[in-house]
Every structure is written in structure tokens, then in C-alpha cells.
Protein backbone atom coordinates (compact mmCIF):
# COMPACT_ATOMS: atom_id res chain seq x y z
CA UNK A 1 265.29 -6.58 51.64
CA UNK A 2 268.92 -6.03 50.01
CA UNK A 3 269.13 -2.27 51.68
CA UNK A 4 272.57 -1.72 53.16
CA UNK A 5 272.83 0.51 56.28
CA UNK A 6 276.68 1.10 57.34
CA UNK A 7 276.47 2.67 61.31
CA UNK A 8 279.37 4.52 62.21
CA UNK A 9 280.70 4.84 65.19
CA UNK A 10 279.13 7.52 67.59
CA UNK A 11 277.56 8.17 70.72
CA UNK A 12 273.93 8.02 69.19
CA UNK A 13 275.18 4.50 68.01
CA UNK A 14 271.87 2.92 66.10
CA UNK A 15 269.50 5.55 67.13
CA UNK A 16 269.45 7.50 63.99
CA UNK A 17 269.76 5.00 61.47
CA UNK A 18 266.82 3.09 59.52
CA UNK A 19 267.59 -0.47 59.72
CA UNK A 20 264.30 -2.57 59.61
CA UNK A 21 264.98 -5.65 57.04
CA UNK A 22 268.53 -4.39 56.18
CA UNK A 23 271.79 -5.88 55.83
CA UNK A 24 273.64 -3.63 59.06
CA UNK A 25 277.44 -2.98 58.61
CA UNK A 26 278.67 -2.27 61.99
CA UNK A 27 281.88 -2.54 64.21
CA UNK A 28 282.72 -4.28 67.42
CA UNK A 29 280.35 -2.07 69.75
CA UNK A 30 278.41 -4.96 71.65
CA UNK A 31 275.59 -2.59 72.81
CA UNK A 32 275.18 -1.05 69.19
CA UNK A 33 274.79 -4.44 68.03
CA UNK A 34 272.27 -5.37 70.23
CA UNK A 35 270.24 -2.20 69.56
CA UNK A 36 270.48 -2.80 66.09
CA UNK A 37 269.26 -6.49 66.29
CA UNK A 38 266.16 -5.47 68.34
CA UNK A 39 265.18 -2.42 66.03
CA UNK A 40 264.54 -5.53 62.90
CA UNK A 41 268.14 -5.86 61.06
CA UNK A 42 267.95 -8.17 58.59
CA UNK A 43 271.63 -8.90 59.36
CA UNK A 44 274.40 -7.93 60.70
CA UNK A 45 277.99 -7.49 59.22
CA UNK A 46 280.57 -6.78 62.23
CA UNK A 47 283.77 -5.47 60.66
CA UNK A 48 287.23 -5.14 63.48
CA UNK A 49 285.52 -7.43 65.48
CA UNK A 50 287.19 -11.02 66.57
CA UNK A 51 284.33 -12.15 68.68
CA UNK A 52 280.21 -11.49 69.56
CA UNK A 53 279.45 -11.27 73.43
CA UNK A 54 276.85 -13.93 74.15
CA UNK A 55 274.10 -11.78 75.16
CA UNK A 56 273.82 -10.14 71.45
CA UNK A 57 274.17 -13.77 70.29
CA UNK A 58 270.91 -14.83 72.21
CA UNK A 59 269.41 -11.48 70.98
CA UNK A 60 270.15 -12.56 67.41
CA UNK A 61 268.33 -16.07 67.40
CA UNK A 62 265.14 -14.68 69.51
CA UNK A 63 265.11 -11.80 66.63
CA UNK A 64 266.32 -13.97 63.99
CA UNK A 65 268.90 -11.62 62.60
CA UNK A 66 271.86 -13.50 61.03
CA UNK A 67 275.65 -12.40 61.79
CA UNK A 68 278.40 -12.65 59.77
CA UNK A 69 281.92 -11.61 60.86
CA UNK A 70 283.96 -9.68 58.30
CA UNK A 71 287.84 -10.14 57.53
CA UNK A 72 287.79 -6.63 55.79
CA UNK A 73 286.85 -2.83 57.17
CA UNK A 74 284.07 -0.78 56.89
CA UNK A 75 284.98 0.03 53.34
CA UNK A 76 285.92 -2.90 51.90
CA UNK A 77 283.31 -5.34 52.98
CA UNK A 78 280.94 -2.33 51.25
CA UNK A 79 282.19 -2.24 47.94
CA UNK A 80 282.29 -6.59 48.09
CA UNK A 81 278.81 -6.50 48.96
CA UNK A 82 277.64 -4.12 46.22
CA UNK A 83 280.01 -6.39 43.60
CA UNK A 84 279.10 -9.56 45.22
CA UNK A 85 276.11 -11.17 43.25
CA UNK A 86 272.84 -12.19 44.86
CA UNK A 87 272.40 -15.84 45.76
CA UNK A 88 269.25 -16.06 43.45
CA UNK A 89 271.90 -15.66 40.60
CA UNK A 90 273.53 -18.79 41.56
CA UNK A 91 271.36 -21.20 42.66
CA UNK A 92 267.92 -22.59 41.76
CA UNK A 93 264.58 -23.57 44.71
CA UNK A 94 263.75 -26.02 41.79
CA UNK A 95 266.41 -28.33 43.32
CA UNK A 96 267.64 -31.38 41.54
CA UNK A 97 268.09 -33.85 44.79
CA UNK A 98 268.53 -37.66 45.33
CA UNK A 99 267.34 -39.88 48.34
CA UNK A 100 270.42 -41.48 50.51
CA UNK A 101 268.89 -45.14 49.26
CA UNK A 102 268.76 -44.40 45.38
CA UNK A 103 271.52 -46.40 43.46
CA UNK A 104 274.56 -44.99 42.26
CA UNK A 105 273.76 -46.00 38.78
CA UNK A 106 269.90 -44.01 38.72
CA UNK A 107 271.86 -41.08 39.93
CA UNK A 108 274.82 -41.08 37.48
CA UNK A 109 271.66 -41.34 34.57
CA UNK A 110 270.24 -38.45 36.13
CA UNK A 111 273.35 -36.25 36.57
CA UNK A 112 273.87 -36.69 32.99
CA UNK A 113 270.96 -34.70 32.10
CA UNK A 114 272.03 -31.42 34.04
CA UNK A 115 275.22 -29.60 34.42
CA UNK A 116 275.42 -28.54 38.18
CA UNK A 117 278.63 -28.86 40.02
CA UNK A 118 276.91 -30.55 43.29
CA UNK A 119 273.38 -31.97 43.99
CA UNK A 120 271.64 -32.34 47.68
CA UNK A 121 271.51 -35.57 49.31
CA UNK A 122 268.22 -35.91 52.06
CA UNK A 123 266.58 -38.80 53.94
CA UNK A 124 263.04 -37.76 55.23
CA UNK A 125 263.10 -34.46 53.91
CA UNK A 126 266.47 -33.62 55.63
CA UNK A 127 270.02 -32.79 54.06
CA UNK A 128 272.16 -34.96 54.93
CA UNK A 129 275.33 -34.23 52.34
CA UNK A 130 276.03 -33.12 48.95
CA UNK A 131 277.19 -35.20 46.17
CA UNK A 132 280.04 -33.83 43.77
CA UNK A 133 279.40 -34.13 39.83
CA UNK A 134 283.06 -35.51 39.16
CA UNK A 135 283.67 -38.00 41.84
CA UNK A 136 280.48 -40.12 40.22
CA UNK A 137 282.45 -40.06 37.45
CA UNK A 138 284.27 -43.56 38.95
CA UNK A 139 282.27 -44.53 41.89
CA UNK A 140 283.36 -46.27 44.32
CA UNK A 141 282.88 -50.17 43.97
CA UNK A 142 280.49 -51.61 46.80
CA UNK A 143 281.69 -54.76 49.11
CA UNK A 144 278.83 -56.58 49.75
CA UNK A 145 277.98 -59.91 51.73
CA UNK A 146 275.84 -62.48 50.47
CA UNK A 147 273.93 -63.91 53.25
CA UNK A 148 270.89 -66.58 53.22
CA UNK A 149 271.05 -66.43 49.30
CA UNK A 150 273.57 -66.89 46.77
CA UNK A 151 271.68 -66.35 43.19
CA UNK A 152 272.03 -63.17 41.95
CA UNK A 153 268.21 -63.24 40.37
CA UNK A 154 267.10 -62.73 44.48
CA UNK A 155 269.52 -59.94 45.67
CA UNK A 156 269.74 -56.55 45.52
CA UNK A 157 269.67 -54.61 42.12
CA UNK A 158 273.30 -54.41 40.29
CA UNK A 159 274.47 -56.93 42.12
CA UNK A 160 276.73 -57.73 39.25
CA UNK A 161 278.60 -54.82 39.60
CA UNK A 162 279.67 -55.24 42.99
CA UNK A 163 282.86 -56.51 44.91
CA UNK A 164 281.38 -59.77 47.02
CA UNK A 165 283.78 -60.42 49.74
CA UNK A 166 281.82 -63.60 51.29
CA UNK A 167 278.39 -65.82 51.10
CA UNK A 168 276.90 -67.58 53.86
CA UNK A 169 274.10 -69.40 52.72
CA UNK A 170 272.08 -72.47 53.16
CA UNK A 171 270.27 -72.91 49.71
CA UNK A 172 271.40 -74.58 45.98
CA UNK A 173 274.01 -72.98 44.55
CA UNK A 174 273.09 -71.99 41.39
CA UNK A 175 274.56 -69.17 38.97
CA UNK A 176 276.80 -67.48 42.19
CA UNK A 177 280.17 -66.19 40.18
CA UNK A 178 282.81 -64.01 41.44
CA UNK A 179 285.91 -62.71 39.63
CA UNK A 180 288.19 -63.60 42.64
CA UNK A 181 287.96 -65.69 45.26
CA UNK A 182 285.49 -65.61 48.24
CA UNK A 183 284.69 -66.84 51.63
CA UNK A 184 281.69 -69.54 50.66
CA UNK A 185 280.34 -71.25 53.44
CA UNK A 186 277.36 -72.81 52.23
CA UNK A 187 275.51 -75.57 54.77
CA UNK A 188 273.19 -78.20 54.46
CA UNK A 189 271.22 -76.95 58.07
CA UNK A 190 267.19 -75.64 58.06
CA UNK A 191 268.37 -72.14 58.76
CA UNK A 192 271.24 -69.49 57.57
CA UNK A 193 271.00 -68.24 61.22
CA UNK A 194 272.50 -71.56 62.47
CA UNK A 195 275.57 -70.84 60.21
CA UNK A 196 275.72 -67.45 61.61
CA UNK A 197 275.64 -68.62 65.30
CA UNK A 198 278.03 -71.60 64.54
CA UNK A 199 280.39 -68.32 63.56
CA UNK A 200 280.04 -66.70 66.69
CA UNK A 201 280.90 -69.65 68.89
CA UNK A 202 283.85 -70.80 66.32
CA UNK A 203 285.46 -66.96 66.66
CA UNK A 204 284.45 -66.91 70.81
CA UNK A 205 282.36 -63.77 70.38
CA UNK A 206 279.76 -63.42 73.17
CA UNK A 207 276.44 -63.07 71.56
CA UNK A 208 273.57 -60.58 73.65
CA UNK A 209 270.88 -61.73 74.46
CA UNK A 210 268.42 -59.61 72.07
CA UNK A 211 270.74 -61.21 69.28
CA UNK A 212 270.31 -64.45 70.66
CA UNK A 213 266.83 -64.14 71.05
CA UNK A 214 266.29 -62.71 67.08
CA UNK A 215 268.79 -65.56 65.92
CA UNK A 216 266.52 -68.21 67.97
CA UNK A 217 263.16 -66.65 66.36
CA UNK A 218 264.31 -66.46 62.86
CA UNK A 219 265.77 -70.34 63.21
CA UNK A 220 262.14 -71.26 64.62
CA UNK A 221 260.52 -69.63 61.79
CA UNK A 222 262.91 -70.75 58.90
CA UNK A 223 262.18 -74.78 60.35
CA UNK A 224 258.82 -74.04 61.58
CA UNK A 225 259.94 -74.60 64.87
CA UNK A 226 261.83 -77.36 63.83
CA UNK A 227 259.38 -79.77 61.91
CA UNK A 228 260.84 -78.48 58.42
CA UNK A 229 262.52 -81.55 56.52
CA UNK A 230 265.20 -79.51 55.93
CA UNK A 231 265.96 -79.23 60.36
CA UNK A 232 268.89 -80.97 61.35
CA UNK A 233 270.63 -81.63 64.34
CA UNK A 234 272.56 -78.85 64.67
CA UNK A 235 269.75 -76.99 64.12
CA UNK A 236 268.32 -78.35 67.05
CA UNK A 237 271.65 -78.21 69.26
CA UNK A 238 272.11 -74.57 68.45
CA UNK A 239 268.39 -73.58 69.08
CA UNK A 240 268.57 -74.69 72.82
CA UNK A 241 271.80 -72.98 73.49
CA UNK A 242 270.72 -69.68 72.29
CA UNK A 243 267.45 -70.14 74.01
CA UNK A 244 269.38 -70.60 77.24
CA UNK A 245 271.32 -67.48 76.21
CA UNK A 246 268.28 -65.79 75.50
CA UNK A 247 266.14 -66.53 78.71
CA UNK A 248 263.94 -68.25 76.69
CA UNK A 249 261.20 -71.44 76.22
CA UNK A 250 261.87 -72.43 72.28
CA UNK A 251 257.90 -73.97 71.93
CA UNK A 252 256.75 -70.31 73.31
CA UNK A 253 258.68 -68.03 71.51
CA UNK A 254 257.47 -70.22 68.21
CA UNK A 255 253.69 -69.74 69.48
CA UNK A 256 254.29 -65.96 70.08
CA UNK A 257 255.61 -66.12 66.58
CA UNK A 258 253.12 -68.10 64.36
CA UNK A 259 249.97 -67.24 66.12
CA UNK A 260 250.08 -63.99 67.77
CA UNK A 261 250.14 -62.57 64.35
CA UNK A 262 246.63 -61.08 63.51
CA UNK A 263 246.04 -61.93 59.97
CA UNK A 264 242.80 -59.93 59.98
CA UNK A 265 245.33 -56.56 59.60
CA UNK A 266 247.07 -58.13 55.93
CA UNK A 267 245.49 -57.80 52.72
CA UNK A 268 246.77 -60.15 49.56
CA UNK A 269 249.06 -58.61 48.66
CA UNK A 270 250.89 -58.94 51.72
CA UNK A 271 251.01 -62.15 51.68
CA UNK A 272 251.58 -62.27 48.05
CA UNK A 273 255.51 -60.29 48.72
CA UNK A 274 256.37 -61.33 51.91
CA UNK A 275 258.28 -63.83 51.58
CA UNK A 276 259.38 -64.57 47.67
CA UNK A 277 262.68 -65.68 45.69
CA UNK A 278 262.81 -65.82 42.32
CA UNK A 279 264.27 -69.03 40.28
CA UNK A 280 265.58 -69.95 36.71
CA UNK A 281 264.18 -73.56 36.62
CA UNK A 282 265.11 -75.21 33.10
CA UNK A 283 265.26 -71.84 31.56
CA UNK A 284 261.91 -70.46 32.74
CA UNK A 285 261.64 -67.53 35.07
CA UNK A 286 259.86 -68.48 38.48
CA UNK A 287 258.61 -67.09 41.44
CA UNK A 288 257.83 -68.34 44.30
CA UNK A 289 255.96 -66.83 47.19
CA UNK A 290 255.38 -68.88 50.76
CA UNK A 291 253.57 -67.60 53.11
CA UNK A 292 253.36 -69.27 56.88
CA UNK A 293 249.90 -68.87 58.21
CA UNK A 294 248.57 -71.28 61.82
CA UNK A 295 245.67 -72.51 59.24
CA UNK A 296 243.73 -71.68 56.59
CA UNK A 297 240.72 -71.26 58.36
CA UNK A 298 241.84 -67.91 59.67
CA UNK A 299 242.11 -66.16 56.63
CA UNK A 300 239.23 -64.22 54.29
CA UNK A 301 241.15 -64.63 51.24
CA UNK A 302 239.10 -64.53 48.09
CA UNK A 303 240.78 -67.22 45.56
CA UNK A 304 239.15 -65.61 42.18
CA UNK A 305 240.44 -62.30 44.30
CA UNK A 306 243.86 -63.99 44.51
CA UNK A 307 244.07 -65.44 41.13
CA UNK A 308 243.55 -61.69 39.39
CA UNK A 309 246.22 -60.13 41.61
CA UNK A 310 248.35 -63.08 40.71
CA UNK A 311 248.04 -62.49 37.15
CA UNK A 312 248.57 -59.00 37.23
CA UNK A 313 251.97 -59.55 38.79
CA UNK A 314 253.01 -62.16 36.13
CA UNK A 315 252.23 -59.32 33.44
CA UNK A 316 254.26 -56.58 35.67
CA UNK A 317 256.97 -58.82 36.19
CA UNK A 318 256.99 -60.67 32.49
CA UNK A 319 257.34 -63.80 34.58
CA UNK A 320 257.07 -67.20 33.07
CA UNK A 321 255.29 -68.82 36.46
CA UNK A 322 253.96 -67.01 39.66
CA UNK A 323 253.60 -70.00 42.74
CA UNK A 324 251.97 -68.45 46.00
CA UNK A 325 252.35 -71.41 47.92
CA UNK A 326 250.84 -70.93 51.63
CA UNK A 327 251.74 -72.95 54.33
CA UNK A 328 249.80 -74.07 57.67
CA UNK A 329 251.51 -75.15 60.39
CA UNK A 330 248.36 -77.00 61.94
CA UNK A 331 247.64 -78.60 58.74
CA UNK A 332 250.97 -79.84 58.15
CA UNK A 333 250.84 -78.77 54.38
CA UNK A 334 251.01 -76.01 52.05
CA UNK A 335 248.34 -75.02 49.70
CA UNK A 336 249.25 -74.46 45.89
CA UNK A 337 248.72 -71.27 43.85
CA UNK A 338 249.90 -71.20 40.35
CA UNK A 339 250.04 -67.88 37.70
CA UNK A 340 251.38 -66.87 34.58
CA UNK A 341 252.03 -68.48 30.75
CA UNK A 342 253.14 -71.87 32.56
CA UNK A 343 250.15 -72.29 35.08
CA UNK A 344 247.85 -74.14 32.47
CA UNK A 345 250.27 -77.14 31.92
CA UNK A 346 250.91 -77.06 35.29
CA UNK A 347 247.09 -76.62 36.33
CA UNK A 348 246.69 -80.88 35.86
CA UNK A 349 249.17 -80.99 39.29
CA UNK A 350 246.76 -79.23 41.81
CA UNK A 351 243.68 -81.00 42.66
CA UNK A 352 240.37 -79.08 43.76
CA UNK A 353 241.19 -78.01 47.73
CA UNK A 354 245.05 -77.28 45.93
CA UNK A 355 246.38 -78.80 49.52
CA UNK A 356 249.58 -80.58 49.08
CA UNK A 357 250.26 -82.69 52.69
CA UNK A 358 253.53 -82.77 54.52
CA UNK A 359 255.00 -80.20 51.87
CA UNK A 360 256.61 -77.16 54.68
CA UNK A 361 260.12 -76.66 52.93
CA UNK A 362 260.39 -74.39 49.94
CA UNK A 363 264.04 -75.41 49.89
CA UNK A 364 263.69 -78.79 49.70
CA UNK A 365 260.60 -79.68 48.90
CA UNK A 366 258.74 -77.05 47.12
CA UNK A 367 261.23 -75.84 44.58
CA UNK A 368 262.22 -79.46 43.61
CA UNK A 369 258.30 -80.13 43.11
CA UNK A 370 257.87 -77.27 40.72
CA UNK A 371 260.61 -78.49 38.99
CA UNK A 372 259.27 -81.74 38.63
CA UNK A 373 256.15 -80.47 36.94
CA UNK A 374 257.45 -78.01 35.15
CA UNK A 375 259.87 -80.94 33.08
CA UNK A 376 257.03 -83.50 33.31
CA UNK A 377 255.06 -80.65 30.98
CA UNK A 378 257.77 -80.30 28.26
């Protein structure tokens, strides 16, 4: 309540003093301190005192009475607490704080618009560090691997502005530049996984079997279990030997994976985002969603549904083309969705069920389609 008491030493010890809510200066008297705790001090200030006995430590967290130990006496620790100034002086409960994900560009813009010295840092709602005004001054540059893409247009935000120390990637290489040189290993193979076993066995590192197993499933779903065009032996090869790492049956794991999933529990736009890259085809920006469903029968999708959200995105995004392009394994095809200011050229392409056969790969087959139709149109 910002009351001081300051008990002196005597055989009455906290008996005659009115501490409720106060800030208690006191000496090193263990039993006056624990008196003083259960009569409601706010806190207590120990001066000539080195150390608190562990009973009137337990006393002070069931009571909730803070301690702090003083360097000074009785009568200096007074007069700095009357000249000291109240915390409410110095800092604000309208905090200014950033989330540990936020970029360090967003936060620099935002720092620029106050003047505080430091700044909270929480993820879910819990500190987790402070950040210092000057240091963001030059922040530090961010090393970053490229893996399973290479164009900056489908990584992370800023991209640019980072140091990229290697790419391992599977796709076209297409406006990747780097002001020094980098570790490129770039494969023609139906899944980046593959590359990223191959480096494992090259370097002899033993890979566990949860890793194996997640390696396995994302090669099964990249090749849809291996009847992509884009598959390849090694594919294959490296698939059975992490399956026998794994402890497991490569055509079950791929059921588990494509039909266990209850589609029932996704709305659009789930399957809208889940899986899309974006692509500068002959100067036009495109995106391109795929989706992998069992078949087509299994869904409730609305197309005039699907065609709005579609369109909305396109505006969002200022997007020259939007392509959902959904894929069923049991059909062996992919069916076409087209958005945005390039869709009516385009619409002459897609016939009335929009069900291209034996089109899986957006790699290989897909994205060299579009292109097609987009330079048949101009």
C-alpha cells in the first residue's frame, strides 16, 4: 500500500507494530520475520542479513509476501526507499510487445514509432525475453536452407534479405540467386525426401526409425505411392530401405495415408491452401493449389461454392490465375479449377466434368500444362 514500517530490534519484536500491506524494514531476526510475514506484510526488507532460514522462506510464498535483501542498514535503505521512485513512474501496463514468430522487419517498423529502451517478447501469452531498441538497429542476418523449393515467390517472407547457405530441391529452377556461392543439389527424383535420405546414407548417419518412417510417408505422398510420372528408380530403391528401417509395409502406410483421412472434417478452404506454390509463368502471376483426395465421390464440395471462394482469393491476392487442381488417386486424374483475370481464355481448355486423365504430377505435368494454355491464349 506504499506504508513503510521499520521494526527495531527488541524483545516484543513485531508485536507492536502495524504492518498489514506494508513494505517491513527489518534485520536478520528469523522469528521476527516470520511473525511479520504472517501478520500481512506486504514485503519485507531484511537489512545485516546474508541469508533467510527456509522456514520463513516457505512462510513467505504461502503468505505471498515478497523479500528483498538489502546491501545498506536500517537507515540507508530508508532514505533510498523514500527517494526511490515508484515503478508506475517508469513503466506502462499498456505494454508495447511482439510475438517470438513476428519478422524482424514488422518489429523494426513498429519500434520506430515509440521510444522505449526494451520491449517484451511472449509466445502463448508467456515472456520469454526482452528485445533491446539498439541492437535492431543492425540485425542479425538469418542463414536459411532452401529445401523442396528453390523460387523465392514460394518461401518464406524476406527471403531476399537472407544469407542462404544451401538448396536441396527437386523442382525447375527458376529465379533462385545468391550473392555467393551455395550448396545446390537439385535432383530429377519424385520426392525432395529421397535427396534427403540419399544424404544420410552418403554421410553414414543412422536414421531412427520415426524419421524413417516420416521420410517413407512424405515420399509415398509426394509420388502417390509411387505412380507419379515424376517416380524414379531411386525413388523406389530408397522407399523399401527406409520401410525396412521403419518396420514398415510401403502399400499400407500409403492406404493409412490417402484414405484414412476423413474429408467430411475439411471445408474449402482447406483444400483450397493446403497444398499451393505460386509461379511466374510468361510474366503472369499463378497459383496453383493440388489437393490429393481417394475420389471425388467422397467429397460435398459445392463448385458455384468453390468458384466464389476462388475468386475472392484472386482479388485478395491480385493474382493473375488461381488453378485448384484436385487429384484422385482411384481415378487416376486430377480435376481442373481455374480463377482470376486469365481463367476466361483459359476456360476453352476444361471440358464439362473438368477431369483431365492420367494428369497426378504438378511438377511435371500440371505446371507445364498451364503453361501450355496460358501461351496458346496470347
Amino acid at each position: 500500500n506504499g506504508k513503510v514500517s521499520i521494526v527495531a530490534l527488541s524483545s516484543h519484536r513485531a508485536l507492536r507494530y502495524q504492518v498489514q500491506e506494508r513494505m517491513v524494514i527489518v534485520s536478520d531476526d528469523p522469528i521476527a520475520q516470520k511473525e511479520l510475514i504472517e501478520k500481512g506484510a506486504g514485503m519485507l526488507i531484511l537489512v545485516w542479513c546474508d541469508s533467510i532460514e527456509d522456514d520463513v522462506l516457505e512462510a513467505a510464498k504461502q503468505h505471498e509476501c515478497a523479500i528483498i535483501l538489502s546491501g545498506h542498514g536500517s537507515m540507508n535503505t530508508s532514505r533510498y526507499l523514500y527517494f526511490s521512485l515508484p515503478v508506475s513512474a517508469l513503466m506502462s501496463t499498456k505494454l508495447i510487445t511482439f510475438e517470438r514468430s513476428e519478422y524482424v522487419e514488422d518489429v523494426i517498423r513498429k519500434m520506430s514509432r515509440y521510444r522505449y529502451r526494451s520491449y517484451p517478447i511472449v509466445f502463448e501469452e508467456q515472456l520469454c525475453g526482452y528485445l533491446e531498441a539498439g541492437k535492431m538497429l543492425y540485425p542479425p542476418t538469418k542463414n536459411m536452407i532452401l529445401v523442396d523449393h528453390n523460387e523465392f515467390s514460394q518461401s518464406v517472407k524476406n527471403i531476399e534479405k537472407a544469407s542462404v547457405l544451401e538448396v536441396i530441391d527437386h523442382h525447375r529452377i527458376h529465379d533462385f540467386t545468391s550473392t555467393r556461392p551455395v550448396y545446390f543439389r537439385n535432383e530429377t527424383v519424385g520426392s525432395t525426401c529421397t535427396i534427403v535420405t540419399s544424404l544420410f546414407f552418403e554421410h553414414n548417419i543412422p536414421i531412427p526409425r520415426q524419421l524413417a518412417g516420416l521420410l517413407l510417408g512424405a515420399m509415398i505422398s509426394d509420388t502417390l505411392n509411387f505412380q507419379s510420372p515424376t517416380t524414379t528408380q531411386k525413388d523406389i530403391d530408397l522407399a523399401q530401405r527406409l520401410a525396412n528401417l521403419a518396420h514398415e509395409t510401403i502399400d499400407e502406410l500409403a492406404y493409412d495415408i490417402f484414405f484414412s483421412n476423413d474429408l467430411s472434417q475439411k471445408d474449402i478452404n482447406d483444400f483450397l491452401q493446403e497444398d499451393m506454390k505460386h509461379f511466374e509463368i510468361t510474366n503472369y502471376q499463378v497459383a496453383i493449389a493440388q489437393s490429393i483426395i481417394p475420389q471425388s465421390s467422397l467429397l460435398s464440395i459445392q463448385e458455384q461454392e468453390l468458384k466464389e471462394k476462388m475468386e475472392a482469393y484472386t482479388k485478395r491476392s491480385g493474382i493473375d490465375l488461381y488453378v485448384f487442381a484436385l487429384t484422385s488417386i482411384l481415378e487416376n486424374g486430377t480435376y481442373f479449377y481455374i480463377s482470376g483475370p486469365l481463367a476466361q481464355q483459359l476456360q476453352q481448355n476444361l471440358d464439362q466434368t473438368h477431369f483431365f486423365p492420367n494428369i497426378l504430377s504438378r511438377k511435371k505435368q500440371i505446371v507445364p500444362l498451364i503453361t501450355n494454355w496460358i501461351q496458346e491464349a496470347n
